[in-house]
Structure formats: C-alpha cells, structure tokens
C-alpha atoms as a PDB file:
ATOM      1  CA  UNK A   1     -27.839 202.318 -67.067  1.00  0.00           C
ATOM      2  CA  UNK A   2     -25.679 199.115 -68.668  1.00  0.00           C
ATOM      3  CA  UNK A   3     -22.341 198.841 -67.398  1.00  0.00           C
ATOM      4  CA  UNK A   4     -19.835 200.653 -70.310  1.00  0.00           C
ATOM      5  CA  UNK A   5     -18.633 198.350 -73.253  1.00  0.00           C
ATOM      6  CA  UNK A   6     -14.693 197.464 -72.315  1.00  0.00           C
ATOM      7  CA  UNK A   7     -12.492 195.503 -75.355  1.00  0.00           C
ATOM      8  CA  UNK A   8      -8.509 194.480 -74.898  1.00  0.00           C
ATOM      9  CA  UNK A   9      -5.794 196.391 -76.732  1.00  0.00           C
ATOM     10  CA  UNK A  10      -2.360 196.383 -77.585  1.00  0.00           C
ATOM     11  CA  UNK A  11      -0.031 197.928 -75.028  1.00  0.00           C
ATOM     12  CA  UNK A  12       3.903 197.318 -75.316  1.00  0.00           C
ATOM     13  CA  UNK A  13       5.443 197.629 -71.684  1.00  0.00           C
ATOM     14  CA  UNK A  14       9.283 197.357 -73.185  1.00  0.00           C
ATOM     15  CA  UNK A  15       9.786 196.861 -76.972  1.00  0.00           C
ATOM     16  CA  UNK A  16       9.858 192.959 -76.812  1.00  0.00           C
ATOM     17  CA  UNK A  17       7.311 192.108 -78.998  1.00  0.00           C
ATOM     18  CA  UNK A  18       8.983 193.398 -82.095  1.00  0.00           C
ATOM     19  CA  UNK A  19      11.832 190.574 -81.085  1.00  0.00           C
ATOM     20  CA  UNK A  20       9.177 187.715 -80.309  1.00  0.00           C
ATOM     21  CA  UNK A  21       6.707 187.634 -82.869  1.00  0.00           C
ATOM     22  CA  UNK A  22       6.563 187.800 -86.548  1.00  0.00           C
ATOM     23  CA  UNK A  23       4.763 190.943 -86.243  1.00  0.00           C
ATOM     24  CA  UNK A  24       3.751 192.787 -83.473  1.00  0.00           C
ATOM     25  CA  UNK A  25       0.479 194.402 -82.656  1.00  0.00           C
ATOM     26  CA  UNK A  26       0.389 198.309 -82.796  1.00  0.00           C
ATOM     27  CA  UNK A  27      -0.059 199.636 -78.957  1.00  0.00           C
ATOM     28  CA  UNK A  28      -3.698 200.762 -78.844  1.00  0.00           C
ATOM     29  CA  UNK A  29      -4.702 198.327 -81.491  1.00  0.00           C
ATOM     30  CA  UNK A  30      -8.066 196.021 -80.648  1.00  0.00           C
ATOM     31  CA  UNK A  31      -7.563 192.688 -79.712  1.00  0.00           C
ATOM     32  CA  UNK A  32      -8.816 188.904 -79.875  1.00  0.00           C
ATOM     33  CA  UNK A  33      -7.276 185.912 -78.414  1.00  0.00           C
ATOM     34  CA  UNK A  34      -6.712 184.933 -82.023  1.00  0.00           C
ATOM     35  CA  UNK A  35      -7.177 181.232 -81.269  1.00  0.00           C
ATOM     36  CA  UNK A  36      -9.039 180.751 -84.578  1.00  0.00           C
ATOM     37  CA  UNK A  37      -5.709 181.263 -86.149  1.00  0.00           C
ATOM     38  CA  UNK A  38      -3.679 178.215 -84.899  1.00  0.00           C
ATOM     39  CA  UNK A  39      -4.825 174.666 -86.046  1.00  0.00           C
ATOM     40  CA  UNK A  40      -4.094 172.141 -83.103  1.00  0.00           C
ATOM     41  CA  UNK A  41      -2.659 169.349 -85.282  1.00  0.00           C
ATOM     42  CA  UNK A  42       0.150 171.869 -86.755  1.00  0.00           C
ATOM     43  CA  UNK A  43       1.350 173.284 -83.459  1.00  0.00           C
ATOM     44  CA  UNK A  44       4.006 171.154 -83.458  1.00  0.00           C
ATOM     45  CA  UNK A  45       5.274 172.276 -86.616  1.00  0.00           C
ATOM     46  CA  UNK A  46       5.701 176.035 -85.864  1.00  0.00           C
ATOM     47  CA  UNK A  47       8.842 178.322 -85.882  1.00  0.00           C
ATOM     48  CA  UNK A  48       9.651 180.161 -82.528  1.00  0.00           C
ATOM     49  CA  UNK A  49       7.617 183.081 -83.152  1.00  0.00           C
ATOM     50  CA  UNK A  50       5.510 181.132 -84.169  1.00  0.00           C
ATOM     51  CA  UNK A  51       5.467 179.022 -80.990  1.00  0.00           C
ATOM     52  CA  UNK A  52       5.783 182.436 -79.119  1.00  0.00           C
ATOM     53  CA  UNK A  53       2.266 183.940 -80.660  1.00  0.00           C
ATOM     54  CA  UNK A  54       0.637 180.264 -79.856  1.00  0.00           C
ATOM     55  CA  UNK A  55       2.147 180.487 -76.707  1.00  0.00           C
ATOM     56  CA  UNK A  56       1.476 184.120 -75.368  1.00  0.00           C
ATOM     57  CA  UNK A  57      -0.313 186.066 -77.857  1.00  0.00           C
ATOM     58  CA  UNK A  58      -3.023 188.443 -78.138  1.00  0.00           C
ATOM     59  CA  UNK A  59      -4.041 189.093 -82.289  1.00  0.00           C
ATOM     60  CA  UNK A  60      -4.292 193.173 -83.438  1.00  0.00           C
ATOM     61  CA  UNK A  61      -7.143 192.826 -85.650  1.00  0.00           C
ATOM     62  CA  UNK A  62      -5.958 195.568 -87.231  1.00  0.00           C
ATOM     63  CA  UNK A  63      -2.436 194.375 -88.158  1.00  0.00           C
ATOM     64  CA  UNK A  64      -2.398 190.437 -87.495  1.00  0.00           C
ATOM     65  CA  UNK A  65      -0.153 191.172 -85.253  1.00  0.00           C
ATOM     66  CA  UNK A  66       0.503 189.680 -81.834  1.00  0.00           C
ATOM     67  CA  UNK A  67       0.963 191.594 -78.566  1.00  0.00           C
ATOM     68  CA  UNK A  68       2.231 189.870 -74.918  1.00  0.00           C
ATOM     69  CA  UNK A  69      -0.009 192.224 -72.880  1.00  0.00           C
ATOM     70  CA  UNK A  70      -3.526 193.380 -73.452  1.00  0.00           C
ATOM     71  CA  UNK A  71      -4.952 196.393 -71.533  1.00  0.00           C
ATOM     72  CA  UNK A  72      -8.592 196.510 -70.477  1.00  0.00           C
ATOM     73  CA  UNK A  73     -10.213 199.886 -72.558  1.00  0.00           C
ATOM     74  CA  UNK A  74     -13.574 201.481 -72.479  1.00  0.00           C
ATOM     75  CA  UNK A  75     -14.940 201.852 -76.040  1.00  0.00           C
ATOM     76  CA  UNK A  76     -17.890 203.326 -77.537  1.00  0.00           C
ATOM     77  CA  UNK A  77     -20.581 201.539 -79.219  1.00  0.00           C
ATOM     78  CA  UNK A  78     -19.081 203.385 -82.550  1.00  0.00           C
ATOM     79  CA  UNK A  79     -15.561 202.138 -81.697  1.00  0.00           C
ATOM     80  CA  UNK A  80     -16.844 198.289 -81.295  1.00  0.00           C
ATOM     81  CA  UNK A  81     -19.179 198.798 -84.234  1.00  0.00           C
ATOM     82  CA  UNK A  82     -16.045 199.927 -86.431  1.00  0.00           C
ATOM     83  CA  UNK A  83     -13.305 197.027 -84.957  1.00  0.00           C
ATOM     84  CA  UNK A  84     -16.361 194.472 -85.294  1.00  0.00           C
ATOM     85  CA  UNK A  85     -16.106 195.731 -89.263  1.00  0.00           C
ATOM     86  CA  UNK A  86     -12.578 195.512 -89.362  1.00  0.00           C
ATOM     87  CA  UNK A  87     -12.190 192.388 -87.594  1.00  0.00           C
ATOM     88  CA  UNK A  88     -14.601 191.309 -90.094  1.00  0.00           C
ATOM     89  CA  UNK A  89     -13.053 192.384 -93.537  1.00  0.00           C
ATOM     90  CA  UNK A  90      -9.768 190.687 -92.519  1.00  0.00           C
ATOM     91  CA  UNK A  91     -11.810 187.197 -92.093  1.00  0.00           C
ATOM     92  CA  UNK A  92     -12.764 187.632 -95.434  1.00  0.00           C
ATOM     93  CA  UNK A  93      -9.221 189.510 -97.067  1.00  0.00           C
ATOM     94  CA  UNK A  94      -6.870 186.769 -94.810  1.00  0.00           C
ATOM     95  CA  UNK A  95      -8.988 184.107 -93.889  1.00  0.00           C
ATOM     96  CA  UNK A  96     -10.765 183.372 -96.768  1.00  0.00           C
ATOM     97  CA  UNK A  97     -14.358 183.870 -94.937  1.00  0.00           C
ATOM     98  CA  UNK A  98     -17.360 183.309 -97.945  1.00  0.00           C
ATOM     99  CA  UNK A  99     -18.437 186.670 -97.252  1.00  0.00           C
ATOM    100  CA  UNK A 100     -18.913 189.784 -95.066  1.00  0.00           C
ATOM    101  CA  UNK A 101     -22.044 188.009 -93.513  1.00  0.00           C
ATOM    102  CA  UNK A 102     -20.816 185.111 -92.224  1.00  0.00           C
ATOM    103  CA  UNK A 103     -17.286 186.960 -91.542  1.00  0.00           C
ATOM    104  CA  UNK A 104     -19.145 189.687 -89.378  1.00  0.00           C
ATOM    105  CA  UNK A 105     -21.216 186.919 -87.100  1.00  0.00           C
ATOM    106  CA  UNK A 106     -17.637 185.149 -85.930  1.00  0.00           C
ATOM    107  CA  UNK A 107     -16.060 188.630 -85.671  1.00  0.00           C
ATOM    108  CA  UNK A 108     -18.874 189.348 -83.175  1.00  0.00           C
ATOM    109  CA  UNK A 109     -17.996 186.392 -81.285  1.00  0.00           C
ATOM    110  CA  UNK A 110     -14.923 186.839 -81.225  1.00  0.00           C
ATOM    111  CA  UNK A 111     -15.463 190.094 -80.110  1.00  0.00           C
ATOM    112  CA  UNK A 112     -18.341 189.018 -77.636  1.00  0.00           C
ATOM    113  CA  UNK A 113     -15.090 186.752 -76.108  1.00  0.00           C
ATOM    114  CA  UNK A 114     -12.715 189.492 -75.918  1.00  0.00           C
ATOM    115  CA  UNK A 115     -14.896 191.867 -73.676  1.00  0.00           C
ATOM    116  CA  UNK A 116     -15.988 188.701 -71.725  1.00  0.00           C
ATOM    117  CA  UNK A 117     -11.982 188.894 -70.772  1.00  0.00           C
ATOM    118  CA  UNK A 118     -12.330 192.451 -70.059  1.00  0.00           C
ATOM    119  CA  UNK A 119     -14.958 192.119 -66.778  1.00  0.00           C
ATOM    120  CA  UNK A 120     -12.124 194.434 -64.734  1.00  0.00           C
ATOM    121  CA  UNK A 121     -11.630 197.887 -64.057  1.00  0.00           C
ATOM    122  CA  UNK A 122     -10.117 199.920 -66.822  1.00  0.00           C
ATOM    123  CA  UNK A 123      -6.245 199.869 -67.310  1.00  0.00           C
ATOM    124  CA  UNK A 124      -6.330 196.388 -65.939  1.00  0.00           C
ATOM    125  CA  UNK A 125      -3.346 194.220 -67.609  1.00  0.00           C
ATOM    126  CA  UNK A 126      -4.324 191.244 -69.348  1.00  0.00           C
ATOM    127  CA  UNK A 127      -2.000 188.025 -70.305  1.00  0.00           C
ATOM    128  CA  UNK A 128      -2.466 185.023 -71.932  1.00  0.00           C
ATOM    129  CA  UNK A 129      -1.064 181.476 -71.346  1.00  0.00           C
ATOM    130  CA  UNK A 130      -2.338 179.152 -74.721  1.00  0.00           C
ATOM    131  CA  UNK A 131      -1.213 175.429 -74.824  1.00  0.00           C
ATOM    132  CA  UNK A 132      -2.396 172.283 -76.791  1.00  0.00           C
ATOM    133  CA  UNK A 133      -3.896 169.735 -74.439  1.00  0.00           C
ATOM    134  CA  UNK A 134      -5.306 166.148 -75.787  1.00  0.00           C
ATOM    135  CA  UNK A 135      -5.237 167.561 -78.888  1.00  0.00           C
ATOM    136  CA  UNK A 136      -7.181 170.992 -77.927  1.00  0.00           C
ATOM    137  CA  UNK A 137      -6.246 174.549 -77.849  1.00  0.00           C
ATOM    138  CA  UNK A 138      -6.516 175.476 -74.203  1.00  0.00           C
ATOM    139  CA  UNK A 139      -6.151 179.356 -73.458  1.00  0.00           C
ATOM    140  CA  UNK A 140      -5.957 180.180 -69.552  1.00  0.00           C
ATOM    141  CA  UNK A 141      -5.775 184.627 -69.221  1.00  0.00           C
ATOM    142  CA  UNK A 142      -4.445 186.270 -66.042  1.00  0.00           C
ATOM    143  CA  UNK A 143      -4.530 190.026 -64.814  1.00  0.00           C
ATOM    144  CA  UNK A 144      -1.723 191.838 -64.078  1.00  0.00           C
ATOM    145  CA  UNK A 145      -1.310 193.778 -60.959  1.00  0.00           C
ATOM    146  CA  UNK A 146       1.310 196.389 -58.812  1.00  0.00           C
ATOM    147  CA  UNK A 147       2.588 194.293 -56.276  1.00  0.00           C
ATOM    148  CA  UNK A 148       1.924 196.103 -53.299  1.00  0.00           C
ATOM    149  CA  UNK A 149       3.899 193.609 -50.320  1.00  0.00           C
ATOM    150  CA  UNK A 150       7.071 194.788 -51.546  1.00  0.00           C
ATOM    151  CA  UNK A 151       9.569 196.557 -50.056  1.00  0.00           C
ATOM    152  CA  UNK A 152      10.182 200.180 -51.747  1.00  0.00           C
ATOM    153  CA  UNK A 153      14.035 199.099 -52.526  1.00  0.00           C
ATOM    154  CA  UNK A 154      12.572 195.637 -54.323  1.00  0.00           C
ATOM    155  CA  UNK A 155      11.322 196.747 -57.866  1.00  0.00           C
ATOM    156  CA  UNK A 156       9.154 194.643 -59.336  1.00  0.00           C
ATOM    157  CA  UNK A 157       6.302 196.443 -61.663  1.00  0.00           C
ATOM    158  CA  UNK A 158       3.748 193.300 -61.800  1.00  0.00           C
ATOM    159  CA  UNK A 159       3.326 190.026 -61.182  1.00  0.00           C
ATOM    160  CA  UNK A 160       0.571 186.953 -61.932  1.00  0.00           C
ATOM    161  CA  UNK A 161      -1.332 186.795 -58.729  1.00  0.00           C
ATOM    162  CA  UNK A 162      -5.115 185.561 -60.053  1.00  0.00           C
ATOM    163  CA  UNK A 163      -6.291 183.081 -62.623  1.00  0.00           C
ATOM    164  CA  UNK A 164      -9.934 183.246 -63.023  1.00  0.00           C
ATOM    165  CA  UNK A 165     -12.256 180.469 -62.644  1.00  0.00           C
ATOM    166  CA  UNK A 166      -9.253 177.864 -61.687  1.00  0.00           C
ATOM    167  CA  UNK A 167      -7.817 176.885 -58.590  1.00  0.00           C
ATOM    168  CA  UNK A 168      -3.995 176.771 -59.856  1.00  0.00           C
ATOM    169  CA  UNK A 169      -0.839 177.726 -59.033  1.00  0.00           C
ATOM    170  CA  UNK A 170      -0.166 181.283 -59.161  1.00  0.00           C
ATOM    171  CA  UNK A 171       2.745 182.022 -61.560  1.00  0.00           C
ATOM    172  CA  UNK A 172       5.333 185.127 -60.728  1.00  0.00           C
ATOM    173  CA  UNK A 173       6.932 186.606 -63.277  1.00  0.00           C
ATOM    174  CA  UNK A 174      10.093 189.005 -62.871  1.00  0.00           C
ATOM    175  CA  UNK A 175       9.799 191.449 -65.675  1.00  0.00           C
ATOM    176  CA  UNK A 176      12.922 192.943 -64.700  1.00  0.00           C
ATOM    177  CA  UNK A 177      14.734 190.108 -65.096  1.00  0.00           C
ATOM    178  CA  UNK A 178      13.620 188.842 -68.353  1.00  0.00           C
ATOM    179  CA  UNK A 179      14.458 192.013 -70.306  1.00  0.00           C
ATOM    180  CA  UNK A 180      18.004 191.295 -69.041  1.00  0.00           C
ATOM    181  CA  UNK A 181      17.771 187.936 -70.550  1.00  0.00           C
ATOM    182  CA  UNK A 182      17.278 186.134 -66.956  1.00  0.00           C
ATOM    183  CA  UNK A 183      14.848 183.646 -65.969  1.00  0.00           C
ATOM    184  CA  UNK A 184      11.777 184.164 -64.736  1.00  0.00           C
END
C-alpha cells in the first residue's frame, strides 16, 4: 500500500496575512512555494508586500494569493488531479503559459515540489524563509511545532526548532509578541 498523497494549504493562525500581502490565500486553499513568480533581478525593486510574499510566502493556486503558514493535508488522487488542473489554467490565464500542455507539466512539478515539502505527519505547520543569494532565489522551509519545555504559565503556541537538510541556526519566533507589534 503507497504511503497517502499529502499537499500544503492555506491556514491563517491570526488574520495577518490580509495586512502583509497584496492578497492573501483563502485558508484551505492548495499551495506552491510560488517561486516561479518572482524574477531574481527585480527583487530589489518590490513594494513591502511585495517584499513580504518574496520573503515568507506560500502561493494559493487558487487565488494568487500568499499565505505565512502552510499546513500539511492528506488529499485524494481526485483532489490533486483537480488543483494540478487549476494550478494549470492559471499558468496559462496569468502567466501567459502557450498552452494547457505545457502549463499542466510545470503545474505537476510544482506540485511534485509541494508534497516533497509535505514528508510529515498531517497537521504539521509549514513556513517558508525565501531570499536572493548571488543572484538566486534560495527558499529554506521549516516545520512548526508545540513547544513542549515550557512552563504551563509561559505561552508560546510554536516555535522554529528544525530546518531540514541544513545544519543552521535554529530561529525562535514569538508569535505572541509579533501580533502585538513586538519583535521577534
């Protein structure tokens, strides 16, 4: 028995991606890293939401829309065949792909990339750290998890505590905080 198809979507933890991005992603929307979108030598030259989507952002493929957080979802093979469809038609309606054919092969790898991300059990938290390096889009993803050390007083709902395939620092984040306009 194959292990069960997962895909990212859209969730929305607090309502700050309405404020960040152009447009947000619709919770339980499909998403893509939406790399493809950004071209490296006009980075520079982005607003702040659009730095904020380069930045941190997840693409709906849906909407276009960006989303801070991606949760790891089970789908059925009718549920990938209908996003890889969808995901296809908007290379072709916003993208200006020559046609559905060649539009549905880099939807598939796009798609192929996203569950690649998704190799964790279900309701796992995704995030996404994308910067330009040498001239190259670099995209480094994280998981989310309950911190567990602290004490019961001490909320803090998640934190970055693994970055796959890197030996780095590991980044903590204080949710908390930042919706109060703190610092992480």
């Amino acid at each position: 028995m194959s292990a069960p198809l997962k895909l990212p979507r859209a969730i929305r933890l607090d309502p700050s991606d309405g404020f960040v991005f152009r447009r947000a992603a619709e919770p339980g929307e499909w998403l893509v890293s939406g790399s493809f979108l950004f071209d490296p030598q006009r980075v520079a030259e982005l607003d702040a939401k659009g730095r904020s989507a380069f930045r941190s952002g997840f693409l709906g493929i849906d909407s276009f829309g960006w989303s801070t957080l991606a949760v790891v979802t089970e789908a059925t093979p009718a549920e990938y065949e209908q996003a890889l469809v969808l995901l296809a038609g908007r290379f072709v309606e916003k993208l200006g792909a020559p046609g559905l054919s060649a539009a549905r092969d880099a939807a598939a790898e796009e798609l192929a990339f996203a569950a690649s991300l998704c190799d964790h059990p279900p309701q796992t938290l995704l995030a996404l750290h994308r910067t330009l390096e040498e001239g190259e889009i670099r995209e480094r993803f994280r998981i989310l998890v309950p911190r567990g050390d602290r004490p019961k007083d001490a909320f803090r709902a998640f934190e970055f505590v693994e970055v796959e395939g890197e030996d780095e620092i590991v980044e903590r984040v204080d949710l908390m905080n930042l919706g109060k306009g703190g610092t992480p």
